[in-house]
C-alpha atoms as a PDB file:
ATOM      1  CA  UNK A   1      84.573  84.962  88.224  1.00  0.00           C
ATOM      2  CA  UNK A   2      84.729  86.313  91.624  1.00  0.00           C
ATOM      3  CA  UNK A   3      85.352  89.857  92.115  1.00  0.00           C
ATOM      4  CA  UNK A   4      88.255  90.976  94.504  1.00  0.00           C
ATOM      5  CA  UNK A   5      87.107  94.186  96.132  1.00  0.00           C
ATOM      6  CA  UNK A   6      89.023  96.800  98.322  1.00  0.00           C
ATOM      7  CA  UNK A   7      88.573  97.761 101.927  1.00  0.00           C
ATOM      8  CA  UNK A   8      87.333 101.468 101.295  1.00  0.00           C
ATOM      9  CA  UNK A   9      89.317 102.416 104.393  1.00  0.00           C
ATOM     10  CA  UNK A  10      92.343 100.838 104.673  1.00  0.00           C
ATOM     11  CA  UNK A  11      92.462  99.616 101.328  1.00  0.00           C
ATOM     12  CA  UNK A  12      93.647  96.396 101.771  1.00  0.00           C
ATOM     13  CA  UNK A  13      92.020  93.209  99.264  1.00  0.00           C
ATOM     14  CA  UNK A  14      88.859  91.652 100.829  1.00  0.00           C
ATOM     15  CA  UNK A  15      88.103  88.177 100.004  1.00  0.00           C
ATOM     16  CA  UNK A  16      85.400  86.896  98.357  1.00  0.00           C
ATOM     17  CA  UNK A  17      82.128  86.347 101.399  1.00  0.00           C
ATOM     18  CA  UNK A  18      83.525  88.171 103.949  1.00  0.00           C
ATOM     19  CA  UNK A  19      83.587  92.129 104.113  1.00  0.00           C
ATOM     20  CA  UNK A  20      80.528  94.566 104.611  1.00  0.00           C
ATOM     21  CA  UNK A  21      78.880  96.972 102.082  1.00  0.00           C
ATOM     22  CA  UNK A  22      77.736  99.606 103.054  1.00  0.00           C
ATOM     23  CA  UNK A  23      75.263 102.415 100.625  1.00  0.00           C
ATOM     24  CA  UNK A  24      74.539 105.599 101.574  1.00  0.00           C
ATOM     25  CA  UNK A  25      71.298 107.071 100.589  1.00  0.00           C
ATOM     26  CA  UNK A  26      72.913 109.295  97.594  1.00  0.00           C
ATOM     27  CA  UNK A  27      73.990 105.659  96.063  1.00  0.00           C
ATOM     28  CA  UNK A  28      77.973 105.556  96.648  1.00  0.00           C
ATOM     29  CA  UNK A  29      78.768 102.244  98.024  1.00  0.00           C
ATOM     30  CA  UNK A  30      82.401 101.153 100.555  1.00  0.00           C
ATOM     31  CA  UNK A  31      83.430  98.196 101.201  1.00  0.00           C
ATOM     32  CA  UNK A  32      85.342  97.323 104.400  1.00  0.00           C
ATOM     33  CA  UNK A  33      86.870  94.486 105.689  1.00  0.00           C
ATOM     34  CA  UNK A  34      86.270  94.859 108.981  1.00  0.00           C
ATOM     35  CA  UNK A  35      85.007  96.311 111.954  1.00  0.00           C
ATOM     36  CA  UNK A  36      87.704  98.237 112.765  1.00  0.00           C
ATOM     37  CA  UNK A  37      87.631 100.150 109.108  1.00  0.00           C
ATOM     38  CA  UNK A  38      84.087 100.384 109.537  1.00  0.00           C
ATOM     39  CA  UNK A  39      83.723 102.192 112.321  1.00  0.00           C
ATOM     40  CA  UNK A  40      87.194 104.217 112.054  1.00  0.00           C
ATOM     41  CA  UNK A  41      84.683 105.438 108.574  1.00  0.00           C
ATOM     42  CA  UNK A  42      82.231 105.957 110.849  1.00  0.00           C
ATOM     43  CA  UNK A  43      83.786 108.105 112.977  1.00  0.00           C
ATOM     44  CA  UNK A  44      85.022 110.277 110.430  1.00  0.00           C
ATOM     45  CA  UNK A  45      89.150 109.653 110.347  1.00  0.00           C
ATOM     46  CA  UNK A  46      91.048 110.165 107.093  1.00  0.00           C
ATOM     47  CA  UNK A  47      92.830 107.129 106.498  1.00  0.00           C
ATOM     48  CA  UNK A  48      95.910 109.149 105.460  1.00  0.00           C
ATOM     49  CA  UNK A  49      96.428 110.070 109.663  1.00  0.00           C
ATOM     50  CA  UNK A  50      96.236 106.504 110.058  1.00  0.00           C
ATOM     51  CA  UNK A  51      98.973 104.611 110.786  1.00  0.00           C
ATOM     52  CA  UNK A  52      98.333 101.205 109.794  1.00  0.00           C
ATOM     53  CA  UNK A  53      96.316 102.054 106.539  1.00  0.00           C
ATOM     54  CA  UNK A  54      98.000 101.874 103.181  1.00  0.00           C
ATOM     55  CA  UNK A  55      96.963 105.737 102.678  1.00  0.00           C
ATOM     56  CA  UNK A  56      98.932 106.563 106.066  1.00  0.00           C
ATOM     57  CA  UNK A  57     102.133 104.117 105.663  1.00  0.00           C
ATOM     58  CA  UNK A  58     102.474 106.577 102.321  1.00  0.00           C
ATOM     59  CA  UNK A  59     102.114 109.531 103.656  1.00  0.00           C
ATOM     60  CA  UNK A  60     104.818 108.863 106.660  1.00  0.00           C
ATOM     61  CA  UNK A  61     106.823 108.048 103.600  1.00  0.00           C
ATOM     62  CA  UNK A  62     107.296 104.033 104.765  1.00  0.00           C
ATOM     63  CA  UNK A  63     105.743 102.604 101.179  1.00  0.00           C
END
């Protein structure tokens, strides 16, 4: 059986084969689905201030 992962960003379900993982030298892996999470990580934005994220549609209080 094929695990269904999360984007570690946005949080939305990543299919199986496509996606990046990404483990930083103290071991904790994320998961993103795409470039756009990846590098919104990167840069350091909380996904909460984000708009379009799951974490940000619930804090504006839309989900």
């Amino acid at each position: 059986m094929v695990e269904i992962r999360n984007c570690s960003f946005c949080g939305d379900a990543i299919e199986p084969g496509t996606g990046k993982m990404f483990v930083r030298k103290d071991g904790s892996i994320y998961y993103f689905c795409s470039t756009k999470c990846q590098n919104n990580f990167r840069l350091g934005r909380a996904a909460r201030r984000v708009p379009w994220t799951q974490a940000g549609r619930k804090a504006l209080g839309k989900e």
